[in-house]
C-alpha atoms as a PDB file:
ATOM      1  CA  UNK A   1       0.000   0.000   0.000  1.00  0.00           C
ATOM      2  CA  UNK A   2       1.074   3.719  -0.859  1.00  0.00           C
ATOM      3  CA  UNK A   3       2.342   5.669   2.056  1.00  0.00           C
ATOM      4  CA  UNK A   4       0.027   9.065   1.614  1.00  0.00           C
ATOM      5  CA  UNK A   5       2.515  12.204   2.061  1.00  0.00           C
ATOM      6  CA  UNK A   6       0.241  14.841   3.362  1.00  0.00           C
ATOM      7  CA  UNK A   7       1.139  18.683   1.545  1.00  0.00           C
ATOM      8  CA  UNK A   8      -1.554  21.004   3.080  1.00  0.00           C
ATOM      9  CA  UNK A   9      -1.412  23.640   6.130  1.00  0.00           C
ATOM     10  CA  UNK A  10      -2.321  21.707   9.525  1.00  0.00           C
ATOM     11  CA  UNK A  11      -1.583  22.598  13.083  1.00  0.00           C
ATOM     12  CA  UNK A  12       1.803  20.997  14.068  1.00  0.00           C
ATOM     13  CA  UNK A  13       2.110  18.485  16.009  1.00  0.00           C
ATOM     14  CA  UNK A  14       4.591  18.582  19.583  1.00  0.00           C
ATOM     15  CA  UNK A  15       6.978  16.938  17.426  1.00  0.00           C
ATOM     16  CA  UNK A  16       6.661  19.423  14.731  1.00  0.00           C
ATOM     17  CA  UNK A  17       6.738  22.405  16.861  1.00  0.00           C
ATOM     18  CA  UNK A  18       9.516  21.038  18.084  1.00  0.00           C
ATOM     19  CA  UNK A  19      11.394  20.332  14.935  1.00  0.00           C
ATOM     20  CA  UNK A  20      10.269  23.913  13.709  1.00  0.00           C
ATOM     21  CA  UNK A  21      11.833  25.433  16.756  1.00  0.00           C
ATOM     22  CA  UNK A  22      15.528  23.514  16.002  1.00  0.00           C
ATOM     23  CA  UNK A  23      15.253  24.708  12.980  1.00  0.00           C
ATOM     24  CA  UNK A  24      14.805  28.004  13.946  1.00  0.00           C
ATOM     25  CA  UNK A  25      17.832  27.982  16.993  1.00  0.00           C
ATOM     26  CA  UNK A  26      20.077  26.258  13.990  1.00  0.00           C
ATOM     27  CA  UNK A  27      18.898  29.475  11.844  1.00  0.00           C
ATOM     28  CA  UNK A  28      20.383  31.532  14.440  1.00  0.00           C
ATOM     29  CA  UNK A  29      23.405  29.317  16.088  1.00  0.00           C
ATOM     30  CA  UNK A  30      24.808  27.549  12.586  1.00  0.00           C
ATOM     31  CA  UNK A  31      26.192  31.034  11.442  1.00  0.00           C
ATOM     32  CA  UNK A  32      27.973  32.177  14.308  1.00  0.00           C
ATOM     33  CA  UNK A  33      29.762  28.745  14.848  1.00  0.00           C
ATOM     34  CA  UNK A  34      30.955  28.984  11.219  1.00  0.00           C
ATOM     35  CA  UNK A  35      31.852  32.802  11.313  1.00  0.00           C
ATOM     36  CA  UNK A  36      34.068  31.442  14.664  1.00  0.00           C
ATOM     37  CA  UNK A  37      35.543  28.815  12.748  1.00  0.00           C
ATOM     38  CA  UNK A  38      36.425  30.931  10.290  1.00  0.00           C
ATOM     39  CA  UNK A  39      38.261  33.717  12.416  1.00  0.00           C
ATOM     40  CA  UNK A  40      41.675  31.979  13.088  1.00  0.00           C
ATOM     41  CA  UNK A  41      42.169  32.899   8.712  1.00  0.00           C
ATOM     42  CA  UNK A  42      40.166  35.792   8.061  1.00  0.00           C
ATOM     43  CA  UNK A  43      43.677  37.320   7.830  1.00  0.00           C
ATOM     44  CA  UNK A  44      44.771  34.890   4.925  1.00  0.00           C
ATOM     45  CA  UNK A  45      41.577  34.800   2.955  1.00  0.00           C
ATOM     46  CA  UNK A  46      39.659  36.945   1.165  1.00  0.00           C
ATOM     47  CA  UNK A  47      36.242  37.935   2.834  1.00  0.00           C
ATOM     48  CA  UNK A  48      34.130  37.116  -0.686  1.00  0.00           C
ATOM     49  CA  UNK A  49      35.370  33.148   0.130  1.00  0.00           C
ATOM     50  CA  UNK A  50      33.904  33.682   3.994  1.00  0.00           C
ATOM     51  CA  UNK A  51      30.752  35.028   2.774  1.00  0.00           C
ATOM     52  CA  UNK A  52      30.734  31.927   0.013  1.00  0.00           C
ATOM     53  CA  UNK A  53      31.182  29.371   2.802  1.00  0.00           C
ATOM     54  CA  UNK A  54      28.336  31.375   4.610  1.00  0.00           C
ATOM     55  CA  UNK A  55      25.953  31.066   1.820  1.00  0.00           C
ATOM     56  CA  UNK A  56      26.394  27.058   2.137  1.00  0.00           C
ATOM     57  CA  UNK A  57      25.272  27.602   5.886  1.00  0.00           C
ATOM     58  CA  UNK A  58      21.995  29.218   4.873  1.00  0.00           C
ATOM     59  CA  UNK A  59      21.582  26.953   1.877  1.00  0.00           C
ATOM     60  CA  UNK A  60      21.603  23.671   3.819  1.00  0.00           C
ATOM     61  CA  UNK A  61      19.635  25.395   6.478  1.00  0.00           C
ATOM     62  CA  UNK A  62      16.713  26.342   3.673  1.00  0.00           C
ATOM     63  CA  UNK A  63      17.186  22.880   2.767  1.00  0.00           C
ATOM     64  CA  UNK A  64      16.717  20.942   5.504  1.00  0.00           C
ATOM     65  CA  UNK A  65      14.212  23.734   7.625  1.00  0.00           C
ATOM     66  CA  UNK A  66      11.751  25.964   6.258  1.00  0.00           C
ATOM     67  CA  UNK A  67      11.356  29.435   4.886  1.00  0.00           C
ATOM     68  CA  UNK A  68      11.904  31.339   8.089  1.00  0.00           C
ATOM     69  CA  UNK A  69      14.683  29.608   9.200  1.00  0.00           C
ATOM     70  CA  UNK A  70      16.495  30.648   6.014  1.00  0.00           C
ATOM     71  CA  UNK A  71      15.766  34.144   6.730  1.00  0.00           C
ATOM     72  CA  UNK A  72      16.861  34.261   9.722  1.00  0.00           C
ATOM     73  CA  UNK A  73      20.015  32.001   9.186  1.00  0.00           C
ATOM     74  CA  UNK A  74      20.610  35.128   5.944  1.00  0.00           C
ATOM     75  CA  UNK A  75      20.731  37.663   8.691  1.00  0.00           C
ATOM     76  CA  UNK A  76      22.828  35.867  11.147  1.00  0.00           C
ATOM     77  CA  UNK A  77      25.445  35.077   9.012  1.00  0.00           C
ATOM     78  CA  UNK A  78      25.517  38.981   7.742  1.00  0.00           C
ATOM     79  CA  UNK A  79      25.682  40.229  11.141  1.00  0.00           C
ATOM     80  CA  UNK A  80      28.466  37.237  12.598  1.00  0.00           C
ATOM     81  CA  UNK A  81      30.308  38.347   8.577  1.00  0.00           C
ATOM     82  CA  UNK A  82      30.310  41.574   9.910  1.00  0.00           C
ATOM     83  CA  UNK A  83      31.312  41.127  13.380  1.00  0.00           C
ATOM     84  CA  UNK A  84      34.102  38.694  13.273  1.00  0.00           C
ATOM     85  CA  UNK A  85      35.310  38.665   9.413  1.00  0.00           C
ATOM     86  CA  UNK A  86      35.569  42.497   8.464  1.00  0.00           C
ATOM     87  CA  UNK A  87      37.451  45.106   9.838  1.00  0.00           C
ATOM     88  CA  UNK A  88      37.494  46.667  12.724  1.00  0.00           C
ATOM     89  CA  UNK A  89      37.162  43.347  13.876  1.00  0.00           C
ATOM     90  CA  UNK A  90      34.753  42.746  16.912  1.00  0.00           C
ATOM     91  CA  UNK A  91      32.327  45.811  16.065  1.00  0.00           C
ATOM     92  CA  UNK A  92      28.932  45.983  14.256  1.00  0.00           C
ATOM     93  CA  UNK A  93      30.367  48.493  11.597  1.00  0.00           C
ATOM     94  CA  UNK A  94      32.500  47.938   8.223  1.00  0.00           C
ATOM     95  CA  UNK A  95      35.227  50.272   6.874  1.00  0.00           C
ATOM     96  CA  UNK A  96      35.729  49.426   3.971  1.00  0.00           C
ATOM     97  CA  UNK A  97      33.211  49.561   0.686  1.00  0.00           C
ATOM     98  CA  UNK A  98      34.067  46.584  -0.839  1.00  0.00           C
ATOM     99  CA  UNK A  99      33.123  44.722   2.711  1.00  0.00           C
ATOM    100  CA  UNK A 100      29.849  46.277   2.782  1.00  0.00           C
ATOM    101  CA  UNK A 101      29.156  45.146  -0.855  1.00  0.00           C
ATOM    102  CA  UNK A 102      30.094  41.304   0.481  1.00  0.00           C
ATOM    103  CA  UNK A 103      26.952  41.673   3.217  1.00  0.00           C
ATOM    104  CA  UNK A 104      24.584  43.121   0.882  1.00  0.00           C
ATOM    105  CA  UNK A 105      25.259  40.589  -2.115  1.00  0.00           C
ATOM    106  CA  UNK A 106      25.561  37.764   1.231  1.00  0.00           C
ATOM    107  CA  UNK A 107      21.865  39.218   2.843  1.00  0.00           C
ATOM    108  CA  UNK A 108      20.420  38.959  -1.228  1.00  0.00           C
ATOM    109  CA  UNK A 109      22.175  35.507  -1.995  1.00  0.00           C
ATOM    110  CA  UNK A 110      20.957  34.013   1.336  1.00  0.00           C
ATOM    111  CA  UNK A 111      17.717  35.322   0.733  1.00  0.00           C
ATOM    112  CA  UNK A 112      17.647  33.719  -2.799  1.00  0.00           C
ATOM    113  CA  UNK A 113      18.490  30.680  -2.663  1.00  0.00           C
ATOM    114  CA  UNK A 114      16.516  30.065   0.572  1.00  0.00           C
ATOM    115  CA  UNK A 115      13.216  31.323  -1.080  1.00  0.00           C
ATOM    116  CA  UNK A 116      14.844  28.615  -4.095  1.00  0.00           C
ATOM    117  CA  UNK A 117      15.568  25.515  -1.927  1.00  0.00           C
ATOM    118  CA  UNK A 118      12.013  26.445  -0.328  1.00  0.00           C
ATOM    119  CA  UNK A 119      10.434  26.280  -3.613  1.00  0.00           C
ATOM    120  CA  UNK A 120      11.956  23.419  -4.891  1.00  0.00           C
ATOM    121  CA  UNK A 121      11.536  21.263  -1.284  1.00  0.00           C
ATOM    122  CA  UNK A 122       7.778  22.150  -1.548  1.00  0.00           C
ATOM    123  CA  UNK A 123       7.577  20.563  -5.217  1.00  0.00           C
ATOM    124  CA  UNK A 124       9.453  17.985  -4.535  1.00  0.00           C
ATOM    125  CA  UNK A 125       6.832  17.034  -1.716  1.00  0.00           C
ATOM    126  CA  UNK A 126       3.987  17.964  -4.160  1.00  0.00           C
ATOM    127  CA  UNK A 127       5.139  15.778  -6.739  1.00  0.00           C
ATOM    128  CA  UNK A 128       5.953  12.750  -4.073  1.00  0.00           C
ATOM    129  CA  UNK A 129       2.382  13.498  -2.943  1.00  0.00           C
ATOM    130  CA  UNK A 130       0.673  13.141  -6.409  1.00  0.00           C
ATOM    131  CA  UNK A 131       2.609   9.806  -6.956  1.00  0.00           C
ATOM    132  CA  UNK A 132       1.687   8.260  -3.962  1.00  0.00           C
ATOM    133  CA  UNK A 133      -2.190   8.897  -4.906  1.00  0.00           C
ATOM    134  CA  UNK A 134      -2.108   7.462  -8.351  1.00  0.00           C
ATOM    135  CA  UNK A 135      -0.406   4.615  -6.648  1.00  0.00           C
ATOM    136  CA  UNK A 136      -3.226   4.362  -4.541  1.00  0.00           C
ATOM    137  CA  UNK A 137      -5.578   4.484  -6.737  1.00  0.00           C
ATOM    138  CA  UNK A 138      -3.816   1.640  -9.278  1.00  0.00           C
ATOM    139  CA  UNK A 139      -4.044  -0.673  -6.123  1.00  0.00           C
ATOM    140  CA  UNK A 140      -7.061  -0.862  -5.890  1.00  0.00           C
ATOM    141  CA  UNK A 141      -7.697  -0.529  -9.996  1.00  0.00           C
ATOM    142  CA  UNK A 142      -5.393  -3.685 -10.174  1.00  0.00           C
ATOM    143  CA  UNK A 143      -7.952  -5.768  -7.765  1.00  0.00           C
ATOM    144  CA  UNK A 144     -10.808  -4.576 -10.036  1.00  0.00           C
ATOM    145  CA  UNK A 145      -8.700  -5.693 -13.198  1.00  0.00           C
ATOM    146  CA  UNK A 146      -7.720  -9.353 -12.000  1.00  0.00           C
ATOM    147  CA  UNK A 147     -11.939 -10.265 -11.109  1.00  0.00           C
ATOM    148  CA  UNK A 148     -11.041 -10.009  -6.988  1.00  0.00           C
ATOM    149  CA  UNK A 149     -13.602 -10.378  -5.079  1.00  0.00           C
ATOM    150  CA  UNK A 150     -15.765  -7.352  -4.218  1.00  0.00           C
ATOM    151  CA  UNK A 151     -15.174  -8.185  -0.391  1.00  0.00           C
ATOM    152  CA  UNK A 152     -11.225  -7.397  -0.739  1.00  0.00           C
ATOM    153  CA  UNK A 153     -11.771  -4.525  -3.467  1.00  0.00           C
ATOM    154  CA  UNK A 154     -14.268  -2.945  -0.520  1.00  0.00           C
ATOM    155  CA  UNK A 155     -11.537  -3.680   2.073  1.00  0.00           C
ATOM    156  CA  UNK A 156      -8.730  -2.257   0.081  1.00  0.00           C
ATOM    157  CA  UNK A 157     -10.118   0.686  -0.889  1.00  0.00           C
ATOM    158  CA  UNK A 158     -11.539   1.085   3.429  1.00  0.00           C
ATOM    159  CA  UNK A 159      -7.646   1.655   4.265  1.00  0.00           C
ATOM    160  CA  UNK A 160      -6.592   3.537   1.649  1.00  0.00           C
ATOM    161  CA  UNK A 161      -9.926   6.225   2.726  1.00  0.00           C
ATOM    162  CA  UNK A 162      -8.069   5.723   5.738  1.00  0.00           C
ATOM    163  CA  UNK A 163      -4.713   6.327   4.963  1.00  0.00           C
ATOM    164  CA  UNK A 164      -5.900   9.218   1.985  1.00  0.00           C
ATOM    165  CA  UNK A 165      -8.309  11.616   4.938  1.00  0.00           C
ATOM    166  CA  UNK A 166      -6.041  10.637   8.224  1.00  0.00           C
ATOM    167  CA  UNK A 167      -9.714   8.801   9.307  1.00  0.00           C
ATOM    168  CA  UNK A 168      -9.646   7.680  12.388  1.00  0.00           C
ATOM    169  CA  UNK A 169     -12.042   4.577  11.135  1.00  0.00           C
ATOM    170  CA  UNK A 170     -13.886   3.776   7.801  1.00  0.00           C
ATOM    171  CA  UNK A 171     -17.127   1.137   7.443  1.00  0.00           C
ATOM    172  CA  UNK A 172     -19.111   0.352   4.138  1.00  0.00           C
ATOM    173  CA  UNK A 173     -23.043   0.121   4.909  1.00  0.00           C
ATOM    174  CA  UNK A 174     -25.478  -1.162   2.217  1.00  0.00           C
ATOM    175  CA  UNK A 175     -27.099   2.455   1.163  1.00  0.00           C
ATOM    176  CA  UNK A 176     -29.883   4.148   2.644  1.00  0.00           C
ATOM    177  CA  UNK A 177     -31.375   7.720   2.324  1.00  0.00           C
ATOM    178  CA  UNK A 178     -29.384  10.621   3.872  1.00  0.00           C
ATOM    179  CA  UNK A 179     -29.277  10.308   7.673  1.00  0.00           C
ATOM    180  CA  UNK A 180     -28.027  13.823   8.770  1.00  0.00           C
ATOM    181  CA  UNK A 181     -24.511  13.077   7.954  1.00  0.00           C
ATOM    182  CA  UNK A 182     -22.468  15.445   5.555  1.00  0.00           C
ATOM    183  CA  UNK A 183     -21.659  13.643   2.383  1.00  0.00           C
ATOM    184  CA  UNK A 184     -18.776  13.987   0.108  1.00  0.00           C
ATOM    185  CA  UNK A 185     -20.132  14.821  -3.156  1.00  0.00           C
ATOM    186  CA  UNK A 186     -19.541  14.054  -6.760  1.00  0.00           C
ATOM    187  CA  UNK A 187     -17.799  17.910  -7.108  1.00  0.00           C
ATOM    188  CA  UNK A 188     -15.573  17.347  -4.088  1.00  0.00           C
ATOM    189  CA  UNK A 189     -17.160  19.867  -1.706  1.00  0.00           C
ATOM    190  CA  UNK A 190     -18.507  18.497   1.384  1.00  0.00           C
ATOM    191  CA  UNK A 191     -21.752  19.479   2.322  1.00  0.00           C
ATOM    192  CA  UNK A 192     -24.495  19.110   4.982  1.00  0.00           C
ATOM    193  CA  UNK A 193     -28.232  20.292   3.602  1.00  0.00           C
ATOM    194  CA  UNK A 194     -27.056  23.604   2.534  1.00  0.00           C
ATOM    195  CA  UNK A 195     -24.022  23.856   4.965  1.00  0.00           C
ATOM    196  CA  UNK A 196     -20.729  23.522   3.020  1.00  0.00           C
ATOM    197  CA  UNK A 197     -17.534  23.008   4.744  1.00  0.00           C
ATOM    198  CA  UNK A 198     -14.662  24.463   4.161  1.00  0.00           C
ATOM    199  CA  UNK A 199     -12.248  21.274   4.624  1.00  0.00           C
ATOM    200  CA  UNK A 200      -9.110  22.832   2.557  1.00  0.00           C
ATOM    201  CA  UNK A 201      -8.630  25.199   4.776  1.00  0.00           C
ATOM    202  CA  UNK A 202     -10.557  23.941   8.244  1.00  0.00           C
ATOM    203  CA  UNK A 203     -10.624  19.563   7.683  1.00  0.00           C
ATOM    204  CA  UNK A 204     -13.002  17.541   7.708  1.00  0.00           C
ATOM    205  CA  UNK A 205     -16.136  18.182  10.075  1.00  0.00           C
ATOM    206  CA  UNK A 206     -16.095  16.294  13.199  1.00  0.00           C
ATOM    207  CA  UNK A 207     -19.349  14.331  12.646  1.00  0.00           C
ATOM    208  CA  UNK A 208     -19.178  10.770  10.062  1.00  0.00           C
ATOM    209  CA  UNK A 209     -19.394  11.583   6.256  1.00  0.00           C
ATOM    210  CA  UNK A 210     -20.707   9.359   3.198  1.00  0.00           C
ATOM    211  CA  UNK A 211     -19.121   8.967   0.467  1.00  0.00           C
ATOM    212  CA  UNK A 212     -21.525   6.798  -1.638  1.00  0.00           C
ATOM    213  CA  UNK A 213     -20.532   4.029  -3.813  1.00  0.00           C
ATOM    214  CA  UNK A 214     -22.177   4.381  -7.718  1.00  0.00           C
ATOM    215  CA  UNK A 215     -21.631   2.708 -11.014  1.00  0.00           C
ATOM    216  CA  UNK A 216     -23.841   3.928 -14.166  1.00  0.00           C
ATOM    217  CA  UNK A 217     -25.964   5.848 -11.743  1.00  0.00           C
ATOM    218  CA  UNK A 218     -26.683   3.061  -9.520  1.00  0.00           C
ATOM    219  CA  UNK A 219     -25.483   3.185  -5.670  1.00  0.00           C
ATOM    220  CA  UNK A 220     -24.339   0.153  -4.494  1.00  0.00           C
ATOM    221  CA  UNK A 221     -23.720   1.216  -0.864  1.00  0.00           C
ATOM    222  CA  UNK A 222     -21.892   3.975   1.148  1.00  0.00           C
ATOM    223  CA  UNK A 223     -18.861   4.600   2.891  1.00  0.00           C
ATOM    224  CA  UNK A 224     -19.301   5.770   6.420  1.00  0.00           C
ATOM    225  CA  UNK A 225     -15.957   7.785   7.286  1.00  0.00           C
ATOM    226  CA  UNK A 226     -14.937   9.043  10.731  1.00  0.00           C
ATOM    227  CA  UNK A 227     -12.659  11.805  11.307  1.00  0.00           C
ATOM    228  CA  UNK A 228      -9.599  11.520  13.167  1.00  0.00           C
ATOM    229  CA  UNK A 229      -6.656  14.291  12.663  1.00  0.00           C
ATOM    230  CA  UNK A 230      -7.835  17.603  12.164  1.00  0.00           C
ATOM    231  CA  UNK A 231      -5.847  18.668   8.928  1.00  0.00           C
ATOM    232  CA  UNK A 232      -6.708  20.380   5.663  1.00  0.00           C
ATOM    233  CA  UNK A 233      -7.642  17.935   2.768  1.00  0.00           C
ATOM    234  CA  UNK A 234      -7.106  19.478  -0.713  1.00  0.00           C
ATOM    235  CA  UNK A 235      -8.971  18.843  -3.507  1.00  0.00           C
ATOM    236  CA  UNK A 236      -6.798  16.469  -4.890  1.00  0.00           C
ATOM    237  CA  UNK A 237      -6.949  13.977  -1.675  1.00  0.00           C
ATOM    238  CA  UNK A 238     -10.784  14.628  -2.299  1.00  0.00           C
ATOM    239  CA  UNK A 239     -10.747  13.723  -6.083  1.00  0.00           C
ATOM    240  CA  UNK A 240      -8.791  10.081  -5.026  1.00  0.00           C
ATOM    241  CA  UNK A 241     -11.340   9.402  -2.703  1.00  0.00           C
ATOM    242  CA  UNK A 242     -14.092   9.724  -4.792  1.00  0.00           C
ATOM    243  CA  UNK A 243     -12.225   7.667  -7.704  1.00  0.00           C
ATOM    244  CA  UNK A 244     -11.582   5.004  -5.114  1.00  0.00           C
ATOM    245  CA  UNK A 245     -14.979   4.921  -4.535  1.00  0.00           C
ATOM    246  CA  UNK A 246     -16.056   4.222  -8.336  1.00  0.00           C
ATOM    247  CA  UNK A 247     -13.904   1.830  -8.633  1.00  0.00           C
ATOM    248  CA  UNK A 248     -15.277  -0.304  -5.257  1.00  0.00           C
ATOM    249  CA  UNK A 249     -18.759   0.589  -7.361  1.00  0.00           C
ATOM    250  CA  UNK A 250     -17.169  -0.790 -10.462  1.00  0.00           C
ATOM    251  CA  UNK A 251     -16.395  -4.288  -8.498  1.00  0.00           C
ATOM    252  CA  UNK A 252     -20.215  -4.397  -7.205  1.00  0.00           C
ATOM    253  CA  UNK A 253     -21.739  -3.373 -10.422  1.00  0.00           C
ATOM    254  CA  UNK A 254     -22.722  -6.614 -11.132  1.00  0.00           C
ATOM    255  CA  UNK A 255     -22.533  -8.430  -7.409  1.00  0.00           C
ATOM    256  CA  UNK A 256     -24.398  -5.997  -5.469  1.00  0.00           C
ATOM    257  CA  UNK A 257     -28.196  -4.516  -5.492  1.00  0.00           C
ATOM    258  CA  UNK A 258     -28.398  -1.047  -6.980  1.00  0.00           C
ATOM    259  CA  UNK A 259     -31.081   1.581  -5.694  1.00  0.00           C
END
């Protein structure tokens, strides 16, 4: 089974606060201890290849944090440049020209290629996302293909809803008519009478939703989905679902009684 990477905003965690927050001290701490191990030959260097080996600090500190922690790990090393590597050494302020032209071009190049390494980490994550849902959805397509039975397409596709919405548990119930739950519809909005819930941005609503199971405008039963993490669901995790659900109505199209 796919492992579902999840992309959208969500509260973090304790261990993701806590990661966020190491990222954040590195941010601040990585630039100084390289500006220190750099002092013993500031005098037999030129600053340019200081403010080089600075830039690698910020760039593997956009790579491996977040956005923020490249700014701030941009400033640090600009202000630890300016304190230990140009002269007067040991005082916020630069004499000559050319060394204040190495912090400017260091604050811009820091900035740059974190906003770059940000960019590219968040595609990266988008793309690994978007593969892991087709491969979802070909797991359960390859069940339908080879004439499984419609008891392990069902059961497939019950943990990948899991897996896909973070659900805390997932039942299929032969299909009745609406019994106050919100519903999953064919668009990919989730909606409650005329309530419609904002689940991009807020998750799913606490209550169970249906997700009904059709084939050639026949439903062949529902699945009955409770919530467990609170965390966005895009569109996209939406759109899986409901093409995991046509193809569990695919396998019962000609087991199961239609209403």
């Amino acid at each position: 089974m796919a492992e579902v990477i999840q992309v959208e905003s969500a509260p973090l965690s304790p261990s993701g606060n806590r990661r966020a927050w190491l990222s954040i001290a590195a941010g601040l701490v990585l630039p100084v201890c390289a500006a220190l191990i750099l002092v013993p030959f500031r005098d037999h260097f030129a600053n340019a290849a200081a403010a080089l080996v600075l830039v690698a600090v910020v760039v593997g500190e956009a790579a491996f944090g977040d956005r923020l922690a490249g700014w701030l790990a941009s400033i640090s090393s600009c202000v630890w440049f300016d304190f230990f590597l140009t002269r007067p050494y040991e005082k916020f302020s630069i004499a000559s020209a050319h060394d204040v032209e190495t912090t400017v071009a260091l604050l811009v190049v820091g900035l740059a290629v974190t906003e770059i390494a940000v960019r590219s980490h968040e595609r990266f994550i988008v793309a690994m996302a978007e593969g892991n849902y087709l491969a979802l959805i070909h797991d359960v397509s390859d069940l339908v293909a080879r004439g499984e039975s419609s008891e392990m397409v069902v059961a497939a596709a019950q943990a990948d809803l899991v897996e896909l919405l973070l659900l805390k548990d997932c039942r299929f119930e032969p299909y009745s008519r609406p019994d106050g739950r919100a519903q999953l519809l064919r668009n990919g909005e989730v909606e409650l009478g005329d309530q419609r819930f904002d689940v991009e941005h807020d998750g799913l609503p606490d209550d169970e939703i249906e997700l009904l199971v059709q084939s050639h405008d026949h439903t062949y039963g529902v699945f009955v989905m409770a919530v467990g993490e609170h965390r966005g669901v895009s569109i996209e995790q939406r759109v899986v679902a409901l093409v995991l659900a046509d193809q569990v109505g695919a396998a019962l199209a000609g087991t199961g009684p239609a209403t």
